[in-house]
Protein backbone atom coordinates (compact mmCIF):
# COMPACT_ATOMS: atom_id res chain seq x y z
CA UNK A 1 241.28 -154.88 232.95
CA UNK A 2 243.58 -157.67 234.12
CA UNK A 3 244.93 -160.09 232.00
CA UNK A 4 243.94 -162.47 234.81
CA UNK A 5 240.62 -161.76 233.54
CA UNK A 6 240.43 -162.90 230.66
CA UNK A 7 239.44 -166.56 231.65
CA UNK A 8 237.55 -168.19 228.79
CA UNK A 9 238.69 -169.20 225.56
CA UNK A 10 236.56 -168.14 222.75
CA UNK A 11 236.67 -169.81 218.97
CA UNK A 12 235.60 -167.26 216.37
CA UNK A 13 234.33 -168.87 212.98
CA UNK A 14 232.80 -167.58 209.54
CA UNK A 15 230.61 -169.35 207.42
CA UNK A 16 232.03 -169.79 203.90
CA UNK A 17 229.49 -170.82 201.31
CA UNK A 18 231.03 -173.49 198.60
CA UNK A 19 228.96 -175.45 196.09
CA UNK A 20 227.84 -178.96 196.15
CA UNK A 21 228.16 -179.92 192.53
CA UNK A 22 224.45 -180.10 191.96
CA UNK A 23 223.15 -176.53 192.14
CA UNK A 24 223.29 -175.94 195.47
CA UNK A 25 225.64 -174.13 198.18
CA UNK A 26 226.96 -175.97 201.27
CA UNK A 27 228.06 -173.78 204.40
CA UNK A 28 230.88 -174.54 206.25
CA UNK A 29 232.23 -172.95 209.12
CA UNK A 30 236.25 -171.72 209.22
CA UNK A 31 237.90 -171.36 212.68
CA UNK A 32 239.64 -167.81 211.94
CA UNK A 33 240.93 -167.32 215.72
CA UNK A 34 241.06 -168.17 219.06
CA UNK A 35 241.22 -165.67 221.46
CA UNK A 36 241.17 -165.37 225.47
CA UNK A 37 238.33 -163.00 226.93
CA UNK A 38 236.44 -161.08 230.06
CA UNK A 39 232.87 -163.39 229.61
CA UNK A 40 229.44 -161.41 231.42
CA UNK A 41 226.02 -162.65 230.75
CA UNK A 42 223.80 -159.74 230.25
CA UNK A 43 220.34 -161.45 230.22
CA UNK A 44 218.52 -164.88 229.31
CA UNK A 45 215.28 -164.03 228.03
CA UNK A 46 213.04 -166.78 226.82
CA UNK A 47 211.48 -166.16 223.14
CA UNK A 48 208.92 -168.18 221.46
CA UNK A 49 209.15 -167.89 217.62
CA UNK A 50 206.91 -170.06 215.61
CA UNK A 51 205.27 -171.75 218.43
CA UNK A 52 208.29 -172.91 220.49
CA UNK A 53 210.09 -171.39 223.26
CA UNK A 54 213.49 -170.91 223.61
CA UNK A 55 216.00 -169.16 225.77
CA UNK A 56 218.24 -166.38 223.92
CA UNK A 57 220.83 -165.56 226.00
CA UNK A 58 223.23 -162.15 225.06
CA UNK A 59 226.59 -161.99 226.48
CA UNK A 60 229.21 -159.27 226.85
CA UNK A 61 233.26 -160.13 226.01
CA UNK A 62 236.09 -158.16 226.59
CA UNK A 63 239.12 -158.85 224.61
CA UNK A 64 242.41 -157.57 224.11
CA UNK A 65 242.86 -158.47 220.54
CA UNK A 66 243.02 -156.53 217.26
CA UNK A 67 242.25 -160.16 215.19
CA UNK A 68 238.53 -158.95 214.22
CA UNK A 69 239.79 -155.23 214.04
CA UNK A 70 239.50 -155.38 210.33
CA UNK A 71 237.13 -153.16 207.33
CA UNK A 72 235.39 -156.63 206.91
CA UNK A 73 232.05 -156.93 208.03
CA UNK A 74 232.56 -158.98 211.33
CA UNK A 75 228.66 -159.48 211.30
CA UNK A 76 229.74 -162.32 209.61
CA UNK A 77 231.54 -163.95 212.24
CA UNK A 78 229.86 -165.99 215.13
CA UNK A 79 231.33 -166.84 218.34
CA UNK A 80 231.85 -170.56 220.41
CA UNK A 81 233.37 -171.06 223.46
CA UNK A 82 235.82 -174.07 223.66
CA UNK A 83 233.57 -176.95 224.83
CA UNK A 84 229.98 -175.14 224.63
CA UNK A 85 226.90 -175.91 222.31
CA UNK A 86 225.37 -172.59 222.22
CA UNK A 87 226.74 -170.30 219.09
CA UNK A 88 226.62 -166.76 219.71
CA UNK A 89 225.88 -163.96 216.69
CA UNK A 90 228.09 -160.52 216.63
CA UNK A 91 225.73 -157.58 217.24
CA UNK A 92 227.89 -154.58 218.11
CA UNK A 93 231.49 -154.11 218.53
CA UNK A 94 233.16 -151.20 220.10
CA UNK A 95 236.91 -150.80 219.84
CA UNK A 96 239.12 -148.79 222.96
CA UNK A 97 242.17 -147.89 220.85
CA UNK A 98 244.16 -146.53 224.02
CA UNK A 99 243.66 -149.70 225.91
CA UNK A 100 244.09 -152.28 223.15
CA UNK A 101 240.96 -153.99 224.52
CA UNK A 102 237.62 -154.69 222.13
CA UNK A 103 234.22 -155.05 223.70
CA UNK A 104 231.55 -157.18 221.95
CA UNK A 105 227.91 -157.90 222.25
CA UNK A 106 226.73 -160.92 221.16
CA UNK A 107 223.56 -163.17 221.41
CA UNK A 108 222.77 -167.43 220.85
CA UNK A 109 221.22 -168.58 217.31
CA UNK A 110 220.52 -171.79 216.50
């Protein structure tokens, strides 16, 4: 992989849960990093949950960045790109220790 690229600049956030003072929790989203990665759209099915229709889209990145190499659970983490609306959920992760280089499989929630 080239480090020419790695072309689009991705945020990645965690939702931390704090409480609102009347019984309740508040999320908030946390900017951990910001990394530069290999972007490939794997497919754009449309979905209709409840009665409305929607397009989930899932996405491939390439990385070469040991920031979410960690024994957390980086389920927890959701991706943005710098500028987009969609948010994209973590759903596997595969690590190439020889290369440096982490490939990740994500798709849009709303």
């Amino acid at each position: 992989m080239d480090a020419g690229k790695l072309d689009t600049r991705v945020g990645v956030y965690r939702l931390n849960q704090t409480t609102d003072g009347y019984g309740g929790f508040s999320d908030s989203p946390t900017l951990l990093t910001t990394l530069w990665a290999n972007v490939t759209y794997l497919s754009g099915e449309m979905k209709t949950e409840n009665g409305s229709r929607k397009q989930a889209q899932k996405i491939k990145l390439i990385f070469r960045d040991l920031a979410l190499v960690s024994p957390n659970n980086y389920f927890e983490y959701y991706l943005q790109f710098s500028g987009g609306a969609y948010k994209y959920r973590i759903v596997n992760m595969f690590e190439s220790t020889p290369d440096f280089y982490t490939t990740i499989e994500a798709i849009t929630f709303s």
